[in-house]
Protein backbone atom coordinates (compact mmCIF):
# COMPACT_ATOMS: atom_id res chain seq x y z
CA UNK A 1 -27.78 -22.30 20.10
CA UNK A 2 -29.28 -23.97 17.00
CA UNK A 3 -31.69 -22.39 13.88
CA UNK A 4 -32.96 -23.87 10.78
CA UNK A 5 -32.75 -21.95 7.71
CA UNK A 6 -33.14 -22.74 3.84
CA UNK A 7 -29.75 -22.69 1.76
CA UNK A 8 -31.51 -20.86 -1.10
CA UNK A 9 -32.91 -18.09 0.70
CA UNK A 10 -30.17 -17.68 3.02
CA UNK A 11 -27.59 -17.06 -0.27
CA UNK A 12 -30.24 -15.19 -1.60
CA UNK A 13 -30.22 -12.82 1.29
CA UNK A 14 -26.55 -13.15 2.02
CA UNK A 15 -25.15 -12.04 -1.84
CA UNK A 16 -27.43 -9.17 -1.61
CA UNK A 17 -25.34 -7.66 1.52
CA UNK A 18 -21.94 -9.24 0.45
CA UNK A 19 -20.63 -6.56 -1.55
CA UNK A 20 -20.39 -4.34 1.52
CA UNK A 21 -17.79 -6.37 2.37
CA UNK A 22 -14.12 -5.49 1.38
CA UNK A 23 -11.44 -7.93 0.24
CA UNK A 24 -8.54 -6.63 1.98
CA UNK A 25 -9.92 -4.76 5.45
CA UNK A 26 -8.36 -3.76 8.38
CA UNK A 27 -10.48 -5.37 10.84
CA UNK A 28 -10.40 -9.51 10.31
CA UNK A 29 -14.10 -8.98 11.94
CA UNK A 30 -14.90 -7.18 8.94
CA UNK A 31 -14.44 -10.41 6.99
CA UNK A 32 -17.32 -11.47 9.14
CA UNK A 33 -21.18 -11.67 8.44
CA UNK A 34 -23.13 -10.80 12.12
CA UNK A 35 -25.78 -13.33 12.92
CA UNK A 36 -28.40 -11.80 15.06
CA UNK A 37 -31.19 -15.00 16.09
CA UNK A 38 -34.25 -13.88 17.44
CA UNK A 39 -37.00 -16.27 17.92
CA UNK A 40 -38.06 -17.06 14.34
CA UNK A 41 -36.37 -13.61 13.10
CA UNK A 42 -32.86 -13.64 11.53
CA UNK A 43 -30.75 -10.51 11.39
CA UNK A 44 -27.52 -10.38 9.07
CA UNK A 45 -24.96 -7.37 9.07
CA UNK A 46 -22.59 -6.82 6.70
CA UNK A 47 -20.30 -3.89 7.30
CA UNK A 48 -16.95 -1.82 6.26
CA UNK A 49 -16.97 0.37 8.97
CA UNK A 50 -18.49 3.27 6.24
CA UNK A 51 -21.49 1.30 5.18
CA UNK A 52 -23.67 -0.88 6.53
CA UNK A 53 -26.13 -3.91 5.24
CA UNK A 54 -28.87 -5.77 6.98
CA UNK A 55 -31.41 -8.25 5.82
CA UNK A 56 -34.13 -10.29 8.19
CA UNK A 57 -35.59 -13.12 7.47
CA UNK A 58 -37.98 -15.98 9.12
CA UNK A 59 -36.18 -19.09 10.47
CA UNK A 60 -36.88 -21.77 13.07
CA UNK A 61 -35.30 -21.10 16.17
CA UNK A 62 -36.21 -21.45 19.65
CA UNK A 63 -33.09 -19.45 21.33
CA UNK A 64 -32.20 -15.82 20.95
CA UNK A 65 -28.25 -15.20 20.07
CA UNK A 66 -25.05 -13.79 18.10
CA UNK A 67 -22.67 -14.84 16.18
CA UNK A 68 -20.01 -13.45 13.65
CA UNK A 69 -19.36 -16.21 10.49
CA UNK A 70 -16.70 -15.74 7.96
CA UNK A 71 -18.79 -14.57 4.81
CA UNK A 72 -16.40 -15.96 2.25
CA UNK A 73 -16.31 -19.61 3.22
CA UNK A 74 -20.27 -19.08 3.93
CA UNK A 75 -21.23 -17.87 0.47
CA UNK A 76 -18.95 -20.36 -1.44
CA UNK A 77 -20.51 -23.39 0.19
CA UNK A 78 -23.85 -22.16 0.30
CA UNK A 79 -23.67 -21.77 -3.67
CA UNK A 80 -22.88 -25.52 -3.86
CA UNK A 81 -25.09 -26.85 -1.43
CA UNK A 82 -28.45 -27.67 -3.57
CA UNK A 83 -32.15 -26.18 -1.61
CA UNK A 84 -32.89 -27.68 1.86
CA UNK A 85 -32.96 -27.21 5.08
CA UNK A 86 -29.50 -26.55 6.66
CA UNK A 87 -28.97 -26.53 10.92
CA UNK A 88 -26.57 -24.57 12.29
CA UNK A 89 -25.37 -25.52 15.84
CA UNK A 90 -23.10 -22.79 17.46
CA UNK A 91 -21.27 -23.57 20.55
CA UNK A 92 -20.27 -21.55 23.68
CA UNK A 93 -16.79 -21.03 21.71
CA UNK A 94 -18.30 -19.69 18.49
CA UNK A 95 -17.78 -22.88 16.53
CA UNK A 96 -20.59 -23.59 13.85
CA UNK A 97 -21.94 -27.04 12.77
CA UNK A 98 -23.94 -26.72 9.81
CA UNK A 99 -25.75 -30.01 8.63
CA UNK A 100 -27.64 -30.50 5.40
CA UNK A 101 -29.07 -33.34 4.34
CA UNK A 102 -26.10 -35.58 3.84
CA UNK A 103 -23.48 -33.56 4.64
CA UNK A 104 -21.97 -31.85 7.64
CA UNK A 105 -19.50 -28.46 7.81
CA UNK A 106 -17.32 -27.18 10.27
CA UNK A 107 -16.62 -23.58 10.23
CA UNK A 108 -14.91 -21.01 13.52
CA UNK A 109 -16.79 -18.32 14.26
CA UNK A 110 -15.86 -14.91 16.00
CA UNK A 111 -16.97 -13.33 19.10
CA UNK A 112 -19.99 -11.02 17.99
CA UNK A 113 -19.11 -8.48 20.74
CA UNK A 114 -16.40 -7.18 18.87
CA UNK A 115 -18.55 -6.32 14.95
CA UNK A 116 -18.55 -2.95 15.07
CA UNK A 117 -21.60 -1.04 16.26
CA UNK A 118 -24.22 0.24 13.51
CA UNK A 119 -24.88 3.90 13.45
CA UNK A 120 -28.05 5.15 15.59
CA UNK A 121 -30.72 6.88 13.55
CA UNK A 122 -31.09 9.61 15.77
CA UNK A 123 -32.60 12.95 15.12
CA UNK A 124 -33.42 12.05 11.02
CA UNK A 125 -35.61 13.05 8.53
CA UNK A 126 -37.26 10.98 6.21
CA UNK A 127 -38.80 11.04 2.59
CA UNK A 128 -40.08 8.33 0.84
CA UNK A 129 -39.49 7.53 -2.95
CA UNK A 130 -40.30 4.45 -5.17
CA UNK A 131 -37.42 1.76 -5.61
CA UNK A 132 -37.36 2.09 -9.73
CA UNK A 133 -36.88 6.11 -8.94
CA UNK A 134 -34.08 5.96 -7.15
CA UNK A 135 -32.23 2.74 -9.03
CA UNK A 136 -33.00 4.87 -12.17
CA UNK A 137 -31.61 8.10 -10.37
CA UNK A 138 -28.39 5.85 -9.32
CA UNK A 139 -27.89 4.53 -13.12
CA UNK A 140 -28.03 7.99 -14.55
CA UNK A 141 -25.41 9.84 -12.80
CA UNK A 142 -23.07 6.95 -10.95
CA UNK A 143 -20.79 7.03 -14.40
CA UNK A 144 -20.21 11.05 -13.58
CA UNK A 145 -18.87 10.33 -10.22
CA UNK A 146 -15.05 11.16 -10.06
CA UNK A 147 -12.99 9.07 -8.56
CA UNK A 148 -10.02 11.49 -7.38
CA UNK A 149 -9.71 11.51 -3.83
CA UNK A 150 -8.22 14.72 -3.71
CA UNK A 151 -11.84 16.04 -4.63
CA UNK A 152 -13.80 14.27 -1.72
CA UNK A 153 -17.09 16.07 -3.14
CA UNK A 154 -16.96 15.21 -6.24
CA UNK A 155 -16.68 11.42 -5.24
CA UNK A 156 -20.45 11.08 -4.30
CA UNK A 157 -23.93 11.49 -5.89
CA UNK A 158 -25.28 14.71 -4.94
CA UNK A 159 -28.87 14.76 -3.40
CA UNK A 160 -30.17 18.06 -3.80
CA UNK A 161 -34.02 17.64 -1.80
CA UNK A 162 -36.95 20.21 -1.94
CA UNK A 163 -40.83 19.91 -0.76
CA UNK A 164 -41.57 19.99 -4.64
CA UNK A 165 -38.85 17.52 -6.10
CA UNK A 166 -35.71 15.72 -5.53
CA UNK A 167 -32.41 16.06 -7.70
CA UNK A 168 -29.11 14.04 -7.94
CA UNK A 169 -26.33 15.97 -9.59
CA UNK A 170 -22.64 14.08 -10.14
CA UNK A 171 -19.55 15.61 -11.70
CA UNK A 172 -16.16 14.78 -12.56
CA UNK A 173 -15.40 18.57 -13.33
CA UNK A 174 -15.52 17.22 -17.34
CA UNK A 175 -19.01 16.27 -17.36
CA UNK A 176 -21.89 17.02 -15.17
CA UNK A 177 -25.52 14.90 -14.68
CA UNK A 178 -28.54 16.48 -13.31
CA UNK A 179 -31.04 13.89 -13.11
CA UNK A 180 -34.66 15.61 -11.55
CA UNK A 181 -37.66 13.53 -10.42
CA UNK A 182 -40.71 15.58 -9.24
CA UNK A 183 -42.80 12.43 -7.97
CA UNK A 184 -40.75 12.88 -5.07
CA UNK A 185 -41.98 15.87 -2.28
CA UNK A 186 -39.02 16.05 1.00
CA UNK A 187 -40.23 17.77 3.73
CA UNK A 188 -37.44 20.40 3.38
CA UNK A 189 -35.02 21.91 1.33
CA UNK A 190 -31.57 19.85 2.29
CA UNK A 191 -27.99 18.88 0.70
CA UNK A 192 -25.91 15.65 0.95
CA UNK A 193 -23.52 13.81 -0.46
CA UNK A 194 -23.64 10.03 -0.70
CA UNK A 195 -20.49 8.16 -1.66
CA UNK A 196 -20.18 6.05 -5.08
CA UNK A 197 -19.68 2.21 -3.18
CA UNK A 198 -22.94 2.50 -1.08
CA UNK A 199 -25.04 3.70 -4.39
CA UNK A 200 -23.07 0.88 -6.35
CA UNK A 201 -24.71 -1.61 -3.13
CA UNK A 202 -28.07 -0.25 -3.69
CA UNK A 203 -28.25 -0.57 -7.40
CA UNK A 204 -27.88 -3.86 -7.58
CA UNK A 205 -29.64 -4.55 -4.10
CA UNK A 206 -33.13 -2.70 -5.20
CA UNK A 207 -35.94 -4.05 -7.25
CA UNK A 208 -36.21 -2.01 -10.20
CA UNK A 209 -40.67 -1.50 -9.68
CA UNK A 210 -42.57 0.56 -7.75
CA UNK A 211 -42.02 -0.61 -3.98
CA UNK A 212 -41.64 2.18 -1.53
CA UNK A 213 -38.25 3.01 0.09
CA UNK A 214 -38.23 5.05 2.86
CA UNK A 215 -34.34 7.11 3.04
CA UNK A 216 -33.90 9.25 6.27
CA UNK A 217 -30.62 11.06 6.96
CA UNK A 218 -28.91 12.89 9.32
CA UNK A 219 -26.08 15.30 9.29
CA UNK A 220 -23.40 12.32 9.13
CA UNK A 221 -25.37 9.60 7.61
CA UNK A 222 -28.01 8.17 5.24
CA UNK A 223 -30.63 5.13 5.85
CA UNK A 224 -32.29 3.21 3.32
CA UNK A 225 -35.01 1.09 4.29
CA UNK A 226 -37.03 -1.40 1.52
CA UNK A 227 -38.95 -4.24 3.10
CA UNK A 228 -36.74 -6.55 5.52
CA UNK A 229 -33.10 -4.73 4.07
CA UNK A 230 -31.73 -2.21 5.17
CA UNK A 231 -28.69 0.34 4.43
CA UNK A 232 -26.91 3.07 6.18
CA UNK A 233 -23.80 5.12 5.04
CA UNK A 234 -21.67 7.75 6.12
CA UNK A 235 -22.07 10.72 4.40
CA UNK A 236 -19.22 12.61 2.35
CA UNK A 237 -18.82 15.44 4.82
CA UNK A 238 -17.58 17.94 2.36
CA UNK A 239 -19.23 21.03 0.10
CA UNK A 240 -20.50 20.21 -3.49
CA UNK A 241 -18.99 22.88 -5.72
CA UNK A 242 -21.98 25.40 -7.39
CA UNK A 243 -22.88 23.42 -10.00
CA UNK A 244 -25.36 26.04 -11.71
CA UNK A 245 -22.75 28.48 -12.77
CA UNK A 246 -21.53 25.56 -14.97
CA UNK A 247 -24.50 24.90 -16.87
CA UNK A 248 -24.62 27.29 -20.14
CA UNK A 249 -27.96 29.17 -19.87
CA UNK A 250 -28.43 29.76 -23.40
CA UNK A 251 -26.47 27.43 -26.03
CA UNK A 252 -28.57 28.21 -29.29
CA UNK A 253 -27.71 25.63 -31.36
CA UNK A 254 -29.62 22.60 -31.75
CA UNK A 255 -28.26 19.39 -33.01
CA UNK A 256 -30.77 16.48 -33.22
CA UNK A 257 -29.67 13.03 -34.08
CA UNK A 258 -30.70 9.56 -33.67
CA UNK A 259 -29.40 8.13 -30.32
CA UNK A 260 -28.16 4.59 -31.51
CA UNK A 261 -26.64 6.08 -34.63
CA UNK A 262 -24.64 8.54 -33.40
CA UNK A 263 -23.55 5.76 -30.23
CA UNK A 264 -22.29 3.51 -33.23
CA UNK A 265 -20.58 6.03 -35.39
CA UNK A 266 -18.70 7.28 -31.99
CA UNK A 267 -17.71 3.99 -30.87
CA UNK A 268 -16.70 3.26 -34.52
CA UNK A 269 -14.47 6.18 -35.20
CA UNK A 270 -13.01 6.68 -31.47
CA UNK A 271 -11.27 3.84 -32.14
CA UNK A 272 -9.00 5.73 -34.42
CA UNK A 273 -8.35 9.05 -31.63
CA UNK A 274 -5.99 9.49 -29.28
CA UNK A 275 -5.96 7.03 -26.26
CA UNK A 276 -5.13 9.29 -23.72
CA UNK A 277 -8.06 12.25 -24.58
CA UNK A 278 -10.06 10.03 -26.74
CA UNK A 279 -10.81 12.47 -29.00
CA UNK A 280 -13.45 13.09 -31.59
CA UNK A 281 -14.49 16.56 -33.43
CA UNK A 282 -17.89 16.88 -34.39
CA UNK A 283 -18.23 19.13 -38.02
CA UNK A 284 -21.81 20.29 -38.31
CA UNK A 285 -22.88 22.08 -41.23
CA UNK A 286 -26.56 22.06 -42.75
CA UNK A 287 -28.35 18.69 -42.16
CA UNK A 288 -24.96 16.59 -42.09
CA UNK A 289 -22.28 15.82 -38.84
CA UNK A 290 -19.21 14.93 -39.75
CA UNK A 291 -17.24 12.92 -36.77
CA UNK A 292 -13.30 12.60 -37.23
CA UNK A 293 -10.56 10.98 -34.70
CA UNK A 294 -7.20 10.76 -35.42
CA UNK A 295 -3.47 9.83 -33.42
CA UNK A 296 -1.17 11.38 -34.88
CA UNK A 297 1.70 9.32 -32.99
CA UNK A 298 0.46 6.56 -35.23
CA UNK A 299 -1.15 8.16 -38.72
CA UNK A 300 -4.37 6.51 -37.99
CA UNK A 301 -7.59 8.12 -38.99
CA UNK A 302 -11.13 7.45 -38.94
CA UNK A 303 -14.21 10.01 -40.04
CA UNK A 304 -17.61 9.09 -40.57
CA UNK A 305 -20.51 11.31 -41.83
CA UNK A 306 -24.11 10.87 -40.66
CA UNK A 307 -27.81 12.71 -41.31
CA UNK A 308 -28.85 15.02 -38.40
CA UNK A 309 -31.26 17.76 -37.91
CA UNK A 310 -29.02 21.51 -37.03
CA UNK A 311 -30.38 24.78 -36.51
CA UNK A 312 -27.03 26.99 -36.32
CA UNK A 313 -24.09 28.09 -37.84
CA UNK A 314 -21.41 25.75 -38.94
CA UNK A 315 -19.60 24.59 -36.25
CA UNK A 316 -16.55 22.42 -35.42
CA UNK A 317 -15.98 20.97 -31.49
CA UNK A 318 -13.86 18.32 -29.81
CA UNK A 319 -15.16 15.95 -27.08
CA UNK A 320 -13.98 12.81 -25.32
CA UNK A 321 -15.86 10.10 -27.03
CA UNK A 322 -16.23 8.28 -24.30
CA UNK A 323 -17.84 10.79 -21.98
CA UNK A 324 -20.26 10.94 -24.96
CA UNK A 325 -20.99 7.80 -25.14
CA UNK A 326 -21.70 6.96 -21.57
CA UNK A 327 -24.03 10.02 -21.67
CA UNK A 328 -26.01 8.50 -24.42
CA UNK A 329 -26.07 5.32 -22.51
CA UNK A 330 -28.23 7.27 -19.83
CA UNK A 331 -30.79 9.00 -22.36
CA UNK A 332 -33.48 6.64 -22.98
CA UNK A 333 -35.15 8.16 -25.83
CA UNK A 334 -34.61 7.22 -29.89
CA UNK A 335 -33.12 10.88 -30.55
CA UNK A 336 -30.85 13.27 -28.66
CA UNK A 337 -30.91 17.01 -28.52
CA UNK A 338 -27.71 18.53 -28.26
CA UNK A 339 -27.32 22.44 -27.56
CA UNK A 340 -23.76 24.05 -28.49
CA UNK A 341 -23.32 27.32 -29.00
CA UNK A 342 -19.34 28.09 -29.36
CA UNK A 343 -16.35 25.22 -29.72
CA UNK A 344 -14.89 26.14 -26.77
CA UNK A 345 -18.03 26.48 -24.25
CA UNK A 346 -20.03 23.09 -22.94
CA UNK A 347 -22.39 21.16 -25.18
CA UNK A 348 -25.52 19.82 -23.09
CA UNK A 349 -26.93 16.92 -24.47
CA UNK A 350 -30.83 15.73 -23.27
CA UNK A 351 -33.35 13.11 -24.39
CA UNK A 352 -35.82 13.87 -26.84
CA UNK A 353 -38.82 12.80 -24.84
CA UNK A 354 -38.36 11.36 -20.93
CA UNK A 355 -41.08 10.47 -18.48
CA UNK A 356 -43.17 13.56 -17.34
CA UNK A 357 -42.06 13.19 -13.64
CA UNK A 358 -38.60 13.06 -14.48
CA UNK A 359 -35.90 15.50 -15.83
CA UNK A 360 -31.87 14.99 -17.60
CA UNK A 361 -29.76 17.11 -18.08
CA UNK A 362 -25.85 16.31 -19.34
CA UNK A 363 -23.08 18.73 -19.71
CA UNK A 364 -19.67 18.05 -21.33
CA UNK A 365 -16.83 20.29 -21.43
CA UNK A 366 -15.11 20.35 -24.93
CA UNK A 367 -11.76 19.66 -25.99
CA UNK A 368 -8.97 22.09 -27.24
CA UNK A 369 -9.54 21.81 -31.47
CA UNK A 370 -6.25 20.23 -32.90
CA UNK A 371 -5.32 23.60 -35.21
């Protein structure tokens, strides 16, 4: 069996399903890229056994056939091998020839009969949603994902679907995202879970513009479809905890500050809290927020004082600076809005002014007050 392929496009396509693959897995087949050769049509699979990658792509090939190549060794000569035309040869053992211009590579292939089988897409439904929407959706509540194992719900993005919108909720049970696009119509009110490494895949595998993406699920897995890629995971088969009875519904203070400001001052003075709860109180009174870190272990200090806009009695809470900061991170407009109503009840924190189809909401659980 022999194809022709270009080096460029064939990295191109290859690094975009490489991350599926782990370093250390249990399978050495899992090492593997699948090579799929159908007259003119090439069909790679990367896989973990949980998630699964595919790309085609147009080659020159007069023979149909498999075969499994180790992906490492693949990539890291392909990234040194300037664009051409490269032929790979593949014997009846599974050995691969591949010749470039001056050069020529020996590699052993596997037997393709034993990559594990893909998932069938049987009895799905599907919605459709641009590729900026959901690559926006992933970057705005990925950071809230938890990553103890001993919560399996909480380890996933949350799609909550409805004929009028779609939202993605994650929590760490410290901080909870709500991120709501209503561009997006399902054809019926559903749950699932998707877990953190497949969205992590996605993010960097999607075009941030406005290409349609067609996802489909079933009850134990998701499919992604964009062009000639596409993606299917198992699903986190587990219940999301009731994330409404978190969210305060009436915090009646309002704190407005400048987004990059406040970022800076937090960054600035959290460098001077406690490592292990990071650590900053926020001392609102009038027009002026006071933020103030300190370790005591150490005698270091660090307080800062900035202009905001408050509507509310004085108050004095604690958060984890970081958790704050990350939030910011996801707000895209110049000023914040935070709503707080008592130091020991959650502050939610939302942008200023967002696109009209779309909808954040962040919730962080304060910190005991140092008396």
């Amino acid at each position: 069996m022999k194809f022709i392929v270009s080096s460029s496009a064939l990295l191109k396509q290859l690094q975009q399903i490489s991350g599926v693959i782990n370093a250390n897995t249990v399978l050495p087949i899992l090492e593997d890229f699948l090579f799929e050769i159908e007259k003119n049509k090439l069909t790679v699979v990367a896989t973990d056994l949980e998630t699964v990658m595919r790309v085609q792509m147009e080659i020159e090939a007069k023979e149909t056939g498999r075969v499994c190549i180790p992906a490492k060794i693949l990539i890291d000569s392909l990234k040194n091998i300037p664009d051409q035309p490269l032929t790979f040869t593949i014997d009846k053992n599974f050995g691969i020839e591949i010749t470039s211009d001056n050069g020529k590579y020996k590699v052993m292939g596997e037997n393709p009969d034993n990559f594990p089988k893909e998932p069938a897409a049987d009895g799905t439904t599907s919605f459709e949603m641009t590729s900026s929407a959901l690559v926006t959706a992933i970057n705005k509540t990925l950071f809230a994902v938890s990553s103890d194992d001993l919560r399996p719900a909480m380890t996933g993005v949350y799609f909550e679907l409805d004929k009028n919108f779609a939202q993605f909720v994650a929590t760490d049970a410290h901080r909870l995202v709500r991120y709501k696009r209503t561009d997006v119509k399902c054809p019926k009110a559903d749950s699932f879970i998707v877990p953190k490494k497949p969205l992590n895949i996605l993010k960097s595998a999607l075009p941030d513009n406005d290409d349609t993406i067609t996802i489909s699920y079933n009850s134990n897995h998701l499919f992604v479809t964009h062009g000639n890629a596409q993606m299917s995971c198992r699903l986190i088969d587990a219940r999301f905890p009731d994330y409404k009875v978190v969210i305060p519904a009436d915090n009646p203070y309002k704190l407005l500050v400048g987004k990059t400001d406040f970022q800076g001052a937090l960054r600035r003075v959290s460098v001077f809290s406690n490592k292990s709860t990071n650590q900053v109180v926020l001392a609102i009174s009038g027009s002026e927020l006071q933020l103030t870190a300190q370790d005591i272990d150490f005698s270091f200090e660090g307080t800062e004082r900035m202009k905001c806009q408050y509507d509310g009695e004085d108050l004095a809470i604690a958060f984890n600076a970081r958790f704050v900061i990350e939030m910011l991170n996801a707000a895209e407009s110049d000023e914040v809005r935070m709503e707080l109503s008592t130091p020991t009840k959650a502050g939610i924190l939302k942008p200023t002014d967002s696109d009209p189809n779309e909808e954040l909401l962040m919730l962080v659980m304060p910190l005991m007050l140092n008396a």
